[in-house]
Protein backbone atom coordinates (compact mmCIF):
# COMPACT_ATOMS: atom_id res chain seq x y z
CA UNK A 1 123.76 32.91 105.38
CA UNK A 2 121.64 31.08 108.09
CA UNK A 3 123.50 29.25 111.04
CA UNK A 4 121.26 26.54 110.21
CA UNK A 5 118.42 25.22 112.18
CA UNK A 6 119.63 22.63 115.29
CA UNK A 7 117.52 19.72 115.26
CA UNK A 8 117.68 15.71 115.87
CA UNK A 9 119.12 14.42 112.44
CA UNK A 10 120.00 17.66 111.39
CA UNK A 11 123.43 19.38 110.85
CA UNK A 12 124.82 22.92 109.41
CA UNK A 13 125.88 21.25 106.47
CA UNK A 14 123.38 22.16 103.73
CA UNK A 15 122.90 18.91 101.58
CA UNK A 16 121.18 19.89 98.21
CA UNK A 17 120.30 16.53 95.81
CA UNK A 18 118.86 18.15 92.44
CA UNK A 19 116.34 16.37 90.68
CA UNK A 20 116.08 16.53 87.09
CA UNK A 21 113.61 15.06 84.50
CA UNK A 22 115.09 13.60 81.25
CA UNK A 23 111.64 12.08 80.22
CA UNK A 24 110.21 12.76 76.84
CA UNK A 25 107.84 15.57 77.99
CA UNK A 26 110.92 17.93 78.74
CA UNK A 27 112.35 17.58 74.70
CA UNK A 28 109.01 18.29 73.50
CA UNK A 29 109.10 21.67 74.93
CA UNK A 30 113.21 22.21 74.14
CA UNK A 31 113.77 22.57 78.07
CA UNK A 32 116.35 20.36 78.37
CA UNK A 33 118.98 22.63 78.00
CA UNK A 34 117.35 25.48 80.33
CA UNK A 35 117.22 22.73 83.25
CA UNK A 36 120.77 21.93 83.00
CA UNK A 37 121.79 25.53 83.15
CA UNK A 38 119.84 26.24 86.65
CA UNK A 39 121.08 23.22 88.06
CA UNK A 40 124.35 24.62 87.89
CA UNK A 41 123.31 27.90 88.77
CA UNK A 42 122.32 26.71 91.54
CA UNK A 43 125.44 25.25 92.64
CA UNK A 44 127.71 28.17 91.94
CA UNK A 45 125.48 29.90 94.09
CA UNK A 46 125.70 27.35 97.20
CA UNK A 47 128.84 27.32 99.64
CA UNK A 48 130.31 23.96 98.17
CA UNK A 49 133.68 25.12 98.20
CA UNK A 50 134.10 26.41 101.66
CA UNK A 51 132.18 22.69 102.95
CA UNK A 52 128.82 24.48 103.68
CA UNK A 53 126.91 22.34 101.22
CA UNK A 54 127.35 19.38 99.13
CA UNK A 55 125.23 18.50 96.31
CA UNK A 56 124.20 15.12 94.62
CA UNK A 57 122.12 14.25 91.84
CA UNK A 58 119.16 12.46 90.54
CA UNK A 59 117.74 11.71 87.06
CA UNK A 60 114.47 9.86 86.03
CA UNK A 61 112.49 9.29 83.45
CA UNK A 62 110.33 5.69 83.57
CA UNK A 63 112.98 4.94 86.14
CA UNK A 64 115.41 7.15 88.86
CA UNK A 65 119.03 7.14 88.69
CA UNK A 66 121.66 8.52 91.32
CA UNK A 67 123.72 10.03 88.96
CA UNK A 68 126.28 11.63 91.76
CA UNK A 69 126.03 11.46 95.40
CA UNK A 70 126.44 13.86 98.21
CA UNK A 71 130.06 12.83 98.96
CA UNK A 72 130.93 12.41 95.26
CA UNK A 73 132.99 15.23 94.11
CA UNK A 74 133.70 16.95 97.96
CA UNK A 75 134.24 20.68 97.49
CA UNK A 76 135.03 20.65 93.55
CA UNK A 77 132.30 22.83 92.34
CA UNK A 78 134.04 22.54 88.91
CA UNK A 79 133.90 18.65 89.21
CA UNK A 80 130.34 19.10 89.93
CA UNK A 81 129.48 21.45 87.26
CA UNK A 82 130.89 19.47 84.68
CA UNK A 83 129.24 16.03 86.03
CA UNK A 84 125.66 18.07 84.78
CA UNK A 85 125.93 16.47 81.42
CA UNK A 86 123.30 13.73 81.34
CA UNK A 87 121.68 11.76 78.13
CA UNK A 88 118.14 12.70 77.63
CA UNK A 89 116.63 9.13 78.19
CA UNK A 90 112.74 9.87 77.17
CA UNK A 91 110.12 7.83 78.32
CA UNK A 92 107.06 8.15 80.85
CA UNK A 93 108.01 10.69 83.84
CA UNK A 94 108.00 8.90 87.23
CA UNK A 95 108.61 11.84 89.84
CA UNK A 96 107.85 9.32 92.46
CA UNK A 97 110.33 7.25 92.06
CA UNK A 98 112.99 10.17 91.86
CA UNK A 99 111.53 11.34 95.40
CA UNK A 100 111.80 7.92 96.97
CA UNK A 101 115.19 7.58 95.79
CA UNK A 102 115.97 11.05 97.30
CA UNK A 103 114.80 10.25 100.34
CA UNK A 104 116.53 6.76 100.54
CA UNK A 105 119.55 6.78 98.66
CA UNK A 106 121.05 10.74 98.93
CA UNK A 107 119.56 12.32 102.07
CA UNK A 108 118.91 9.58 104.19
CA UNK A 109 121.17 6.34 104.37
CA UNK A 110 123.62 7.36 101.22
CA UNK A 111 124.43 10.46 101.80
CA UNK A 112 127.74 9.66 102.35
CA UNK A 113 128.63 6.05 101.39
CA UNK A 114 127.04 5.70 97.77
CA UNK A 115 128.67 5.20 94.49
CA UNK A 116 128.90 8.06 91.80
CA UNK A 117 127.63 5.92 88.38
CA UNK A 118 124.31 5.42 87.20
CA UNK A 119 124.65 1.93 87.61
CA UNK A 120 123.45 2.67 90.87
CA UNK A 121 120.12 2.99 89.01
CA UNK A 122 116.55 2.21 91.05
CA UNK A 123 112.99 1.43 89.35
CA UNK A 124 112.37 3.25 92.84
CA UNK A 125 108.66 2.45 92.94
CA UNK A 126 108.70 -0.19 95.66
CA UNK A 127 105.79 0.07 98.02
C-alpha cells in the first residue's frame, strides 16, 4: 500500500465516506441489496483496523443524510459493517446534495467532530 501522497491538507490517513442511493430508482432495478454488499466489501478490504483508513457514510434520496461519520466507530470494522443497514427511503435522487454534504460535513470540517445519527440529516442543496 501507498505511503500516501504529502500535500497541504493532506495526511496518510486514508478517509473513505461511501455514498449510497436509497432513492426509488435503485428498488426498481432490485439493487439495493448488491450496493450494500460492496460497501462493505469495500471496507473489509481498507486498513481500518490497523488506523490506516476510517470510513463514514452518506445516504440520499430527495435529501442527504450522514448516516456515520469518519470518527464514528474508530477501528471496529465489525461496528462498521453492521452500521450498513439503512431503510430504503425512495423518492427523487439528489446526488448533489450527497456530494455537498461530503465535502462539508465528512471530509472537510466533520471529519472528526460530527454526530453518528441521521438526525444529522441536510436538504444539502444550499447555493
Amino acid at each position: 500500500m501507498s505511503e500516501g501522497v504529502d500535500c497541504a491538507g493532506c495526511s496518510r490517513q486514508m478517509d473513505v465516506v461511501i455514498i449510497l442511493d436509497l432513492s426509488g430508482s435503485i428498488d426498481e432495478v432490485k439493487r439495493y441489496g448488491v450496493m450494500v454488499e460492496l460497501a462493505r466489501a469495500i471496507v473489509v478490504g481498507l486498513p481500518v483496523a490497523s488506523g490506516r483508513a476510517r470510513v463514514g457514510a452518506i445516504t440520499y434520496h430527495s435529501t442527504a443524510s450522514n448516516e456515520f461519520y469518519l470518527s464514528t466507530f474508530g477501528r471496529d470494522v465489525e461496528a462498521i459493517l453492521n452500521a450498513f443497514e439503512f431503510n430504503q427511503a425512495r423518492g427523487k435522487t439528489d446526488t448533489q446534495a450527497a456530494l455537498h454534504l461530503a465535502r462539508t460535513h465528512q471530509v472537510c470540517s466533520g471529519s472528526s467532530s460530527g454526530s453518528s445519527s441521521s438526525s444529522s440529516s441536510s436538504s444539502a442543496r444550499q447555493q
